[in-house]
C-alpha atoms as a PDB file:
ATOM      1  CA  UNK A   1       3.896  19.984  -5.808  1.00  0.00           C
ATOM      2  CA  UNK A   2       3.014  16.523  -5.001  1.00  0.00           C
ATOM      3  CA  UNK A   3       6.034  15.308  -3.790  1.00  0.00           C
ATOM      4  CA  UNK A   4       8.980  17.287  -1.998  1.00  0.00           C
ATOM      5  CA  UNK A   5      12.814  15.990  -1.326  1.00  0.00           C
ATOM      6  CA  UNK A   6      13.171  13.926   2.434  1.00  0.00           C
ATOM      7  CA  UNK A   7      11.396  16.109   5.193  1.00  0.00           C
ATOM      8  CA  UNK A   8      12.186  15.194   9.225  1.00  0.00           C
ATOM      9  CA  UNK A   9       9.227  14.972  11.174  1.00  0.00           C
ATOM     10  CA  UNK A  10      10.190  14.622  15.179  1.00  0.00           C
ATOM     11  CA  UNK A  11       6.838  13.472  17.765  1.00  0.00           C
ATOM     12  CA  UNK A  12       7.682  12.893  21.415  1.00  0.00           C
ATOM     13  CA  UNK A  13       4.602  11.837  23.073  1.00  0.00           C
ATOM     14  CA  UNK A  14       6.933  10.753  26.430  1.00  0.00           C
ATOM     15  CA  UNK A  15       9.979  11.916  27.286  1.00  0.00           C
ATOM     16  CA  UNK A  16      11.023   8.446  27.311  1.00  0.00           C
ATOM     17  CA  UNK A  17      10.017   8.125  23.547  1.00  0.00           C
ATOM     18  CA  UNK A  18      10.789   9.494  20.209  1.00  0.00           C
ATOM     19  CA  UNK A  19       9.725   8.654  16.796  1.00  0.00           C
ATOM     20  CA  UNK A  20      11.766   9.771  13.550  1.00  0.00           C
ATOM     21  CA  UNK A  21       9.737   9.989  10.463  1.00  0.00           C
ATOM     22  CA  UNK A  22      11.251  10.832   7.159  1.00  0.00           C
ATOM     23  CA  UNK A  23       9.016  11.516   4.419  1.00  0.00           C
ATOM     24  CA  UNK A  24       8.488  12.889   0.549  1.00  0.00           C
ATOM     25  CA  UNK A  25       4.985  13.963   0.993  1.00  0.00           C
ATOM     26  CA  UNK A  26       5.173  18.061   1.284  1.00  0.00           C
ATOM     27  CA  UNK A  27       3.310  19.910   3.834  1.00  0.00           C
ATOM     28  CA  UNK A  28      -0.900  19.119   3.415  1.00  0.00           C
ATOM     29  CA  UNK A  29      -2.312  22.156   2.719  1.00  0.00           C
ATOM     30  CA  UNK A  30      -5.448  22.421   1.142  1.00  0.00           C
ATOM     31  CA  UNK A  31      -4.895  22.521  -2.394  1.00  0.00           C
ATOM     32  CA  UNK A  32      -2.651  19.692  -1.916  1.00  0.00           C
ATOM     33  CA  UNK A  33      -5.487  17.653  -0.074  1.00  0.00           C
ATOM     34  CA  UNK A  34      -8.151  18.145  -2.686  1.00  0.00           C
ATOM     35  CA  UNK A  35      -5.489  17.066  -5.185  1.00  0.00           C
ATOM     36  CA  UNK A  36      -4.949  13.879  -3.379  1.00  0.00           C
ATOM     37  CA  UNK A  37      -8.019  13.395  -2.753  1.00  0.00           C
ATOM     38  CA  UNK A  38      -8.991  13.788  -6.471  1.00  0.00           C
ATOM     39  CA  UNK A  39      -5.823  11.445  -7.627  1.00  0.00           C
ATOM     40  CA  UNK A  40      -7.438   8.811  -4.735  1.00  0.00           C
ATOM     41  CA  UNK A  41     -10.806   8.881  -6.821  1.00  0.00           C
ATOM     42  CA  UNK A  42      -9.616   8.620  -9.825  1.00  0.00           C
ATOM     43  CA  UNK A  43      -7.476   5.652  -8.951  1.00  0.00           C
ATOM     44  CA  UNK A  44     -10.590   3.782  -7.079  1.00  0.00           C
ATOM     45  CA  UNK A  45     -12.052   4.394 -10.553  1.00  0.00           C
ATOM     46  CA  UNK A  46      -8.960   2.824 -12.820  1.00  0.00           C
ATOM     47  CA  UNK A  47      -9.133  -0.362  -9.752  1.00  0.00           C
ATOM     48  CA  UNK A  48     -13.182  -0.629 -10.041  1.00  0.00           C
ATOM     49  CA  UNK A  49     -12.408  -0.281 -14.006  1.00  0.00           C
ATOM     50  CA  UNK A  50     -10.217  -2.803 -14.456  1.00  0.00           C
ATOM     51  CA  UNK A  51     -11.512  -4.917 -12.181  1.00  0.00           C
ATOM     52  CA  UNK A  52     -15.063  -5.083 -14.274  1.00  0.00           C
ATOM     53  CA  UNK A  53     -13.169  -5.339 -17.332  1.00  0.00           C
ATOM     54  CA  UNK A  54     -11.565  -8.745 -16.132  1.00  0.00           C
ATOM     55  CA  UNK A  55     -14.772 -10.180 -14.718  1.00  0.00           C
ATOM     56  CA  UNK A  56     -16.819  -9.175 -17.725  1.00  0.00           C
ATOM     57  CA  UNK A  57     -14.160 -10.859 -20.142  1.00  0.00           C
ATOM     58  CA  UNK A  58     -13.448 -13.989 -18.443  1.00  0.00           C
ATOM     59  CA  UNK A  59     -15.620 -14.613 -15.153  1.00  0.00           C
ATOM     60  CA  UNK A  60     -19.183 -13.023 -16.351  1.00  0.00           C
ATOM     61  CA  UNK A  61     -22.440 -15.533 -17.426  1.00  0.00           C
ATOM     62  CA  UNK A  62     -23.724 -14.179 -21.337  1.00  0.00           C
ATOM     63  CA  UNK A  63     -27.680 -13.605 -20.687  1.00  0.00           C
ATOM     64  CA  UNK A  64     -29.787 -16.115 -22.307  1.00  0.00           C
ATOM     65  CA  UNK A  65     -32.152 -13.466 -23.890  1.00  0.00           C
ATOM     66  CA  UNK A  66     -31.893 -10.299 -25.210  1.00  0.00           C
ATOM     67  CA  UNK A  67     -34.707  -8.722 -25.185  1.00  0.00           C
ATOM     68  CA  UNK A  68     -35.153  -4.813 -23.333  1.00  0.00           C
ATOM     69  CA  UNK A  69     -37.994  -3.196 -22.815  1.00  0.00           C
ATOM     70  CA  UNK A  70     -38.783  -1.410 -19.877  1.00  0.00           C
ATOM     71  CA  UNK A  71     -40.764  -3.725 -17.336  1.00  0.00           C
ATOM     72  CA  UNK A  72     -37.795  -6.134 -18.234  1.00  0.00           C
ATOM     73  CA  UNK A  73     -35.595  -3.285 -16.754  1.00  0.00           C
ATOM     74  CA  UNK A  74     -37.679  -2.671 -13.525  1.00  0.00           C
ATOM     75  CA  UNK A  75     -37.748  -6.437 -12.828  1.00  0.00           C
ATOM     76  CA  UNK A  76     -34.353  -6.868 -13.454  1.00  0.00           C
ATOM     77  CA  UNK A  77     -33.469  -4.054 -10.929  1.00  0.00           C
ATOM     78  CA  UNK A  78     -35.246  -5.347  -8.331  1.00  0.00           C
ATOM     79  CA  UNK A  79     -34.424  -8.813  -8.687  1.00  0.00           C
ATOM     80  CA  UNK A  80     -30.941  -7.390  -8.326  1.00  0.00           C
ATOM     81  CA  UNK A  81     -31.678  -5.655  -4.824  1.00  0.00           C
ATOM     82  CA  UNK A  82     -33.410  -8.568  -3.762  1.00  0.00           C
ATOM     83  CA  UNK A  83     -30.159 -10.599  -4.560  1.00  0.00           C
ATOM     84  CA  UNK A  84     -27.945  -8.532  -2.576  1.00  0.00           C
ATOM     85  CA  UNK A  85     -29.766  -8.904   0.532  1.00  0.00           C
ATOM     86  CA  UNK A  86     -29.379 -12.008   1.386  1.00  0.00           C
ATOM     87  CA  UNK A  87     -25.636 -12.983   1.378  1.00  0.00           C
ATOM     88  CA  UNK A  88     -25.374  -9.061   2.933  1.00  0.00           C
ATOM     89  CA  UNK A  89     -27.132 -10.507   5.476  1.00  0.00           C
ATOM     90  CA  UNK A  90     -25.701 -13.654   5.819  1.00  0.00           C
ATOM     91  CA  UNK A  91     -21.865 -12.411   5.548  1.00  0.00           C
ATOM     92  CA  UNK A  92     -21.633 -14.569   2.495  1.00  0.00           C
ATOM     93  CA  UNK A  93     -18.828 -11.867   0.847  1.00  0.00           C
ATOM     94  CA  UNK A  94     -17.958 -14.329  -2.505  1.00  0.00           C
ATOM     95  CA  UNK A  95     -21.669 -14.087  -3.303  1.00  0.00           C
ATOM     96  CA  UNK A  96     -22.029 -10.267  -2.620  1.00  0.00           C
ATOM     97  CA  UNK A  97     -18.853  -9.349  -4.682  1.00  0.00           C
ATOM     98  CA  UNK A  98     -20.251 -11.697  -6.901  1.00  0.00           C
ATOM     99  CA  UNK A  99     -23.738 -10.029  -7.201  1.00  0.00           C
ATOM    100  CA  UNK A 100     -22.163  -7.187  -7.277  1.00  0.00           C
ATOM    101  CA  UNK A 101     -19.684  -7.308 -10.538  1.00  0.00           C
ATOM    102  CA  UNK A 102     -22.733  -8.816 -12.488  1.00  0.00           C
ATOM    103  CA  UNK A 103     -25.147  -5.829 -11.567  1.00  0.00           C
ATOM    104  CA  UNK A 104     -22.136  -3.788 -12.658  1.00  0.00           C
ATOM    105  CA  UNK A 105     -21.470  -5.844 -15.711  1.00  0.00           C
ATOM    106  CA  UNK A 106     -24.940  -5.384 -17.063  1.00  0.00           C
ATOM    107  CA  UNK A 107     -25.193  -1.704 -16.107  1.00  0.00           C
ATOM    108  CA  UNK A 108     -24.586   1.021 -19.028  1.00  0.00           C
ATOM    109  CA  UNK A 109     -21.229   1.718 -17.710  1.00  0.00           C
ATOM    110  CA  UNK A 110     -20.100  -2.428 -17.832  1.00  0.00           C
ATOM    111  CA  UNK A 111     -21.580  -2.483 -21.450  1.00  0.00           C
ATOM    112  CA  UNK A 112     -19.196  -0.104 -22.427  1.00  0.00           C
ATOM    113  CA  UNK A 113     -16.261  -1.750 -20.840  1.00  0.00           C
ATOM    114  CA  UNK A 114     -17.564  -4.827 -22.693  1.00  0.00           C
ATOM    115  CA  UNK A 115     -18.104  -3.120 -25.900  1.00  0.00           C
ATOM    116  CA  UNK A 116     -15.118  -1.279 -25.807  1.00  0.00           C
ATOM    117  CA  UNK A 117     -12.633  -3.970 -24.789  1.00  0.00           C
ATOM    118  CA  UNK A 118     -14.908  -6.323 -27.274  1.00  0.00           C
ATOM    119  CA  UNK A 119     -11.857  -6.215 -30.231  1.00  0.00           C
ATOM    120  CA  UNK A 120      -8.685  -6.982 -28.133  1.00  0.00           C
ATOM    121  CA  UNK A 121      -7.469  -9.967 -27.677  1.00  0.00           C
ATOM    122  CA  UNK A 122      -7.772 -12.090 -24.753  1.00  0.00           C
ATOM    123  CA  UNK A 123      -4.206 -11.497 -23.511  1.00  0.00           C
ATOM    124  CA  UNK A 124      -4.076  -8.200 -24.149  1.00  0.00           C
ATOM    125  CA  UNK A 125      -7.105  -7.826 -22.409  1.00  0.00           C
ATOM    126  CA  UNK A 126      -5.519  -9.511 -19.158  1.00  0.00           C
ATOM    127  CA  UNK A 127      -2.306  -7.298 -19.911  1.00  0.00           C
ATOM    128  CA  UNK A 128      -3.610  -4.118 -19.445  1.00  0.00           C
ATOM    129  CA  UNK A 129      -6.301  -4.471 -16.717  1.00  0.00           C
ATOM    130  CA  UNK A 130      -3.811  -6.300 -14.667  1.00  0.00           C
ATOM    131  CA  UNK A 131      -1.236  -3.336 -15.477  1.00  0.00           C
ATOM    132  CA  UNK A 132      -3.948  -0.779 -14.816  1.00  0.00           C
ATOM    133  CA  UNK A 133      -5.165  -2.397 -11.378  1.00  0.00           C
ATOM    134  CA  UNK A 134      -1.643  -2.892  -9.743  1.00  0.00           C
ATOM    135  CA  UNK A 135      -0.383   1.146 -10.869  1.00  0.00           C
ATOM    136  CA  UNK A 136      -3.893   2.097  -9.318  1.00  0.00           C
ATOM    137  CA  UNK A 137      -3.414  -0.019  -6.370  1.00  0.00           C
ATOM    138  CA  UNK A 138      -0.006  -0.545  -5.371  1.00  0.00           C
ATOM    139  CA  UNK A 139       1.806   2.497  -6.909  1.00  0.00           C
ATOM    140  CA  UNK A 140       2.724   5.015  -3.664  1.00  0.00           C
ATOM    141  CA  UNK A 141       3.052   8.091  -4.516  1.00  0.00           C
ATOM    142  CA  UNK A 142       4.662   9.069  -1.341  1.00  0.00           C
ATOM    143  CA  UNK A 143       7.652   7.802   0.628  1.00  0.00           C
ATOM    144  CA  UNK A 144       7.709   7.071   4.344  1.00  0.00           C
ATOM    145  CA  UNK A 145      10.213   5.892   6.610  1.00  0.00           C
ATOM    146  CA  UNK A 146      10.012   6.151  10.562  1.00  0.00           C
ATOM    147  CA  UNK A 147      12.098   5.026  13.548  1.00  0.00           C
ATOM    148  CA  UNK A 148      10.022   4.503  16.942  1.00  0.00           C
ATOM    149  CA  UNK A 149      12.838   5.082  20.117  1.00  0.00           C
ATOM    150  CA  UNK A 150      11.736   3.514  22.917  1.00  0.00           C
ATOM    151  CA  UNK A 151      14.129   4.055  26.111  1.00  0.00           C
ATOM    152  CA  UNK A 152      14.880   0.485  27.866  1.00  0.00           C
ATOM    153  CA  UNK A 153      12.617  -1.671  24.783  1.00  0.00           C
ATOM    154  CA  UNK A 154      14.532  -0.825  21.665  1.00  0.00           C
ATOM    155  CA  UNK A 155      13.918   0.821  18.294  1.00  0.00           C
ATOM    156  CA  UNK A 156      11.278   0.292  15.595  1.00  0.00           C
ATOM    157  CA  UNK A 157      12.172   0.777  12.239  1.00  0.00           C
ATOM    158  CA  UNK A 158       9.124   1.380   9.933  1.00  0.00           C
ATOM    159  CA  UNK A 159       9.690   1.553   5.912  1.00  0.00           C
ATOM    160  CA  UNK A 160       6.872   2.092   3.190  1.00  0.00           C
ATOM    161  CA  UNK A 161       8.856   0.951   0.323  1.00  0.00           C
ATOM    162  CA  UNK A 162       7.145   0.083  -3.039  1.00  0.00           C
ATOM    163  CA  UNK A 163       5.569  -3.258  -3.091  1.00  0.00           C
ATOM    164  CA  UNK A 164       7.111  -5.797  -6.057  1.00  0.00           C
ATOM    165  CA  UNK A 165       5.289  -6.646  -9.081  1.00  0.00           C
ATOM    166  CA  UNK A 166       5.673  -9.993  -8.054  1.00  0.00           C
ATOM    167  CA  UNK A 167       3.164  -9.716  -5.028  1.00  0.00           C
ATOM    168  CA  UNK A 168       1.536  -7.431  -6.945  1.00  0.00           C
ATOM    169  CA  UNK A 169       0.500 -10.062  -9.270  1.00  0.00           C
ATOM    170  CA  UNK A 170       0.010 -12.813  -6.937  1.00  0.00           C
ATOM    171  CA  UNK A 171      -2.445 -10.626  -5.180  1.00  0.00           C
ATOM    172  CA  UNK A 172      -4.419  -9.852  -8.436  1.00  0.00           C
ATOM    173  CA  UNK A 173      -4.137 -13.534  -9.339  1.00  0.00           C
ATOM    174  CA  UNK A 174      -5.620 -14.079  -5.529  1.00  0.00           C
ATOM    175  CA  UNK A 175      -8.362 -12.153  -6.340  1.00  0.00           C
ATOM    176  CA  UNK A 176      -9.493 -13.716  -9.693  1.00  0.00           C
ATOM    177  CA  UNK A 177      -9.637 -16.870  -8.257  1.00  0.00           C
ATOM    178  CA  UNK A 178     -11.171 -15.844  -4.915  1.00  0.00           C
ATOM    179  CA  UNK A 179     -13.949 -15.145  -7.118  1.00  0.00           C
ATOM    180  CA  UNK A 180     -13.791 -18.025  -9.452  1.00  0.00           C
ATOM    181  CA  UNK A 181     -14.113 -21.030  -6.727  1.00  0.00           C
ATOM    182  CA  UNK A 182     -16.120 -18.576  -4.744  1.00  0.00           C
ATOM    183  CA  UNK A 183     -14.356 -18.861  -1.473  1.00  0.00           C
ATOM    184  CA  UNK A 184     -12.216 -17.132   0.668  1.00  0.00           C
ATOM    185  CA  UNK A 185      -8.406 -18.181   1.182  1.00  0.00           C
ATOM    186  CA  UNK A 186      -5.776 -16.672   4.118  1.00  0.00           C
ATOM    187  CA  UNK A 187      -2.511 -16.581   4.563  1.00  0.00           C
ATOM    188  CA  UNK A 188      -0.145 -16.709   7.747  1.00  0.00           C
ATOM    189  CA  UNK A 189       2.458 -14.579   8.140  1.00  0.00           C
ATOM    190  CA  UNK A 190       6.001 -15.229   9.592  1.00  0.00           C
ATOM    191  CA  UNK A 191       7.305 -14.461  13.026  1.00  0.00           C
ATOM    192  CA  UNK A 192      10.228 -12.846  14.188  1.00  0.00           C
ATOM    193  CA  UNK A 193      11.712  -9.286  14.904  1.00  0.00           C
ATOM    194  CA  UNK A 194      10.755  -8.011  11.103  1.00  0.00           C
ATOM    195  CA  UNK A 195       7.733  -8.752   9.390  1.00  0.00           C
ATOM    196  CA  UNK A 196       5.579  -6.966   6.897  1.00  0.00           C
ATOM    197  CA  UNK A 197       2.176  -5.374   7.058  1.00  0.00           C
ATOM    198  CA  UNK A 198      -0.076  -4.841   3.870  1.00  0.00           C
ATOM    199  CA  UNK A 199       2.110  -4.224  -0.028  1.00  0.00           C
ATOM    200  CA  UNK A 200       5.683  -3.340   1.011  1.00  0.00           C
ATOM    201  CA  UNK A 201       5.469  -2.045   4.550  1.00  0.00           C
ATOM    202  CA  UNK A 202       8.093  -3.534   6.401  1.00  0.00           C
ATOM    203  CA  UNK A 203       8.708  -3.258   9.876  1.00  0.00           C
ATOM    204  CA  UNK A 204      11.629  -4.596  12.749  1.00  0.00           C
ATOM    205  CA  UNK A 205      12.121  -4.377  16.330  1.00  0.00           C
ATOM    206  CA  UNK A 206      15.593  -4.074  17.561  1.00  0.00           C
ATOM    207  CA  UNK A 207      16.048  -4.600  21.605  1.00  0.00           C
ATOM    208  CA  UNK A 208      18.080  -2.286  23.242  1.00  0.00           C
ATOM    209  CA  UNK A 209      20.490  -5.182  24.344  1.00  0.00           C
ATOM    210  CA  UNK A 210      21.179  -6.101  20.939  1.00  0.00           C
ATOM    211  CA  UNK A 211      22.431  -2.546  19.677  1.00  0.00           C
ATOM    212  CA  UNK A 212      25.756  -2.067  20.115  1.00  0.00           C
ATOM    213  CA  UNK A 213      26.413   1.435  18.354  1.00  0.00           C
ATOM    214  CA  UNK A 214      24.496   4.301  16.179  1.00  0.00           C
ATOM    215  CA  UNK A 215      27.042   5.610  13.896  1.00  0.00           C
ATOM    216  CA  UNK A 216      27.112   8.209  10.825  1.00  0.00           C
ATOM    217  CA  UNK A 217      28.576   6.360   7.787  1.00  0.00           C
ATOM    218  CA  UNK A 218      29.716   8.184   4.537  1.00  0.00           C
ATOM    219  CA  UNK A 219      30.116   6.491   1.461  1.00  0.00           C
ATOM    220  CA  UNK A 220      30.145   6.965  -2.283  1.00  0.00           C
ATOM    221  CA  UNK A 221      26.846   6.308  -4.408  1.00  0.00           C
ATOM    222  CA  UNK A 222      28.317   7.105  -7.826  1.00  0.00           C
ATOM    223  CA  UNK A 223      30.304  10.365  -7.661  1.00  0.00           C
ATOM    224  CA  UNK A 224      27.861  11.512  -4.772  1.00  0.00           C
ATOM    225  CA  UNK A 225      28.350  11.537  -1.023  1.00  0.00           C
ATOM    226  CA  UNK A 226      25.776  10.326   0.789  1.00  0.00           C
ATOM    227  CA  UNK A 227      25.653  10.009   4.733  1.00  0.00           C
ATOM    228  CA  UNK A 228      24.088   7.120   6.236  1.00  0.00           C
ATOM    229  CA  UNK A 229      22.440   6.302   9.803  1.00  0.00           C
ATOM    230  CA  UNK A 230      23.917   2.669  10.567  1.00  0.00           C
ATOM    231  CA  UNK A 231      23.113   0.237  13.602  1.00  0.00           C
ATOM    232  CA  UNK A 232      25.426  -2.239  14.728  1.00  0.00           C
ATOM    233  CA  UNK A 233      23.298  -4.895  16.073  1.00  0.00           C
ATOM    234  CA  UNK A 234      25.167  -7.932  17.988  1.00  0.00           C
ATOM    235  CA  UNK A 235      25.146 -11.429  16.654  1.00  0.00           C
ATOM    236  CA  UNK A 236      24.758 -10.260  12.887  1.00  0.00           C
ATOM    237  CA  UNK A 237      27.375  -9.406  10.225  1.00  0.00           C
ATOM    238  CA  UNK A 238      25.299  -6.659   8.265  1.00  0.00           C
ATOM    239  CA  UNK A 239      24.815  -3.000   9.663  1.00  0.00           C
ATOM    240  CA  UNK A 240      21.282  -2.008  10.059  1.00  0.00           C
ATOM    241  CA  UNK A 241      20.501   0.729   7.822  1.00  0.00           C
ATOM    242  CA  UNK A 242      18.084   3.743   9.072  1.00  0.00           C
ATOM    243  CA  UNK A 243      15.600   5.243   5.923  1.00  0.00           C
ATOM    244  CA  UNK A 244      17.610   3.080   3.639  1.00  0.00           C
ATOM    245  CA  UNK A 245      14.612   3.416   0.471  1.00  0.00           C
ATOM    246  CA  UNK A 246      15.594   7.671   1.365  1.00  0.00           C
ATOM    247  CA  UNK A 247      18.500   8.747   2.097  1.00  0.00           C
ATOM    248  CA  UNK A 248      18.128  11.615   3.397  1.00  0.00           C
ATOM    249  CA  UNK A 249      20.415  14.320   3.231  1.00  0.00           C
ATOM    250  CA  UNK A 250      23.310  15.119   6.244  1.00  0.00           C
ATOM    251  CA  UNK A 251      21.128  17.697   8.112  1.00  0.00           C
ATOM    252  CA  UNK A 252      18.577  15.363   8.735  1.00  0.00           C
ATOM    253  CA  UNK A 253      20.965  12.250   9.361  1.00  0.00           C
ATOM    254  CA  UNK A 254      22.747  14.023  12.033  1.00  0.00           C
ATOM    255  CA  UNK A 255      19.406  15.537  13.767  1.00  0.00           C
ATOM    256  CA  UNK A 256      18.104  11.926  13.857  1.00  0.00           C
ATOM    257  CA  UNK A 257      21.358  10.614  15.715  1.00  0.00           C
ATOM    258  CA  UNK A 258      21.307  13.205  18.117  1.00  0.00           C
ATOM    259  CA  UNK A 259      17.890  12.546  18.838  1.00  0.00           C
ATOM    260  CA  UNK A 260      18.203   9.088  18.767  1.00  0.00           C
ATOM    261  CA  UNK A 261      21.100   8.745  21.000  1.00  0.00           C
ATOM    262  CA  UNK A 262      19.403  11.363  23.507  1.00  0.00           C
ATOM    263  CA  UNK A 263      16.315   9.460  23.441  1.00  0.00           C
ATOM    264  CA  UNK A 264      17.885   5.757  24.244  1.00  0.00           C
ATOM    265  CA  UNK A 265      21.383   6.319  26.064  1.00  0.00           C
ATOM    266  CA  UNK A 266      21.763   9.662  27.452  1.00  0.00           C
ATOM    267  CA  UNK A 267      18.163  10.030  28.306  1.00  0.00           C
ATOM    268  CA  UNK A 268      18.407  13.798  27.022  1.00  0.00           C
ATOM    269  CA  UNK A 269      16.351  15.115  24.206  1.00  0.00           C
ATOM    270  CA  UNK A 270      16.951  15.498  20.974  1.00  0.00           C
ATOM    271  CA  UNK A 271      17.527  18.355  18.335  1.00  0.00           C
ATOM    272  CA  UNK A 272      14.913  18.549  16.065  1.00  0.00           C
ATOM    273  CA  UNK A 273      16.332  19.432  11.808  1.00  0.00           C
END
């Protein structure tokens, strides 16, 4: 219900441009989008979980007292709000986020983390909040490919393909110790005709003088045919695969090369499958 096997999507929104999106998520009906929605909550819950978990382990302050009673509760409330205002004001996000986790930490739902987690080791502790924030985070439960056809520019190729565990972890690693020195840090990203936008989005312009051919390719993936959508760019030894994380199926290979080769060299429109 939540996933479905490669559907073609086909938007033309000139007649001079096409885009070709290939996808696993099934029709969004209603059901389905309460579902998601639902599965979206509960994994902002899991992230804002684990995340206290980790600060409340190794970032947090202990309190100096310990006694509760209930002005002691009121002040400590507002003291809180009053806290927040400031660096909400002043943009300062370190100190906000920081604020933040510590009203969280001391709030009934952090003292349970704390309790609960109280008996595991250190490590273990790390382990599995660091486990539980990057399948909350960067697991996709949907696949997406797309090719943009421009007539006269070139193609776009568009792939949503799972992020690794290795920038997984350097992001969670980023975060930790965005909040430990309490500062911000940015990166740059390359240049080029491919480059990649947010966890494992990756995304290449091909100019129209650089293609030389769209061809069908079968080949053998164990004792399976499976038909491929290849681009022969010049200047390069390796053929550009189309929805290569996919694969879709023949039906939608071919409808996709007939559109595609409508859409930049014949300047016809393509079949939709």
């Amino acid at each position: 219900m939540l996933t479905t096997a490669p559907r073609l999507y086909i938007r033309r929104p000139s007649p001079t441009t096409a885009e070709f999106t290939v996808t696993t998520c099934p029709p969004l009906t209603l059901p389905l989008r309460l579902l998601l929605l639902t599965l979206h909550l509960l994994r902002l819950v899991v992230a804002a979980a684990a995340v206290l978990t980790l600060y409340s382990r190794f970032l947090s302050i202990p309190p100096t007292t310990t006694t509760t009673t209930t002005t002691t509760t009121t002040t400590t409330t507002t003291t809180t709000k009053q806290l927040l205002l400031p660096p909400l004001l002043a943009g300062d996000v370190p100190t906000l986020l920081t604020t933040l986790l510590q009203a969280a930490h001391l709030s009934q739902p952090g003292v349970f983390l704390t309790a609960l987690a109280a008996p595991v080791a250190d490590w273990a502790v790390a382990l599995l909040s660091l486990g539980a924030l990057y399948a909350a985070v960067c697991f996709q439960l949907h696949k997406t490919e797309s090719v943009l056809v421009l007539r006269g520019l070139g193609i776009q190729t568009c792939s949503s393909a799972s992020s690794s565990a290795a920038a997984a972890a350097a992001a969670a690693a980023g975060t930790l110790g965005w909040w430990w020195a309490g500062k911000v840090g940015g990166g740059g990203a390359g240049g080029g005709t491919g480059s990649k936008s947010g966890w494992g989005t990756q995304t290449r312009f091909i100019p129209t003088e650089k293609i030389r051919d769209v061809l069908i390719n079968e080949a053998f993936r164990g004792f399976e045919v499976r038909y491929y959508l290849i681009v022969v760019v010049e200047g390069e030894e390796e053929l550009v695969v189309l929805f290569p994380g996919l694969l879709p199926r023949r039906k939608i290979v071919e409808a996709v090369w007939r559109g595609f080769r409508g859409c930049l060299v014949e300047g016809e429109g393509g079949e939709k499958g």
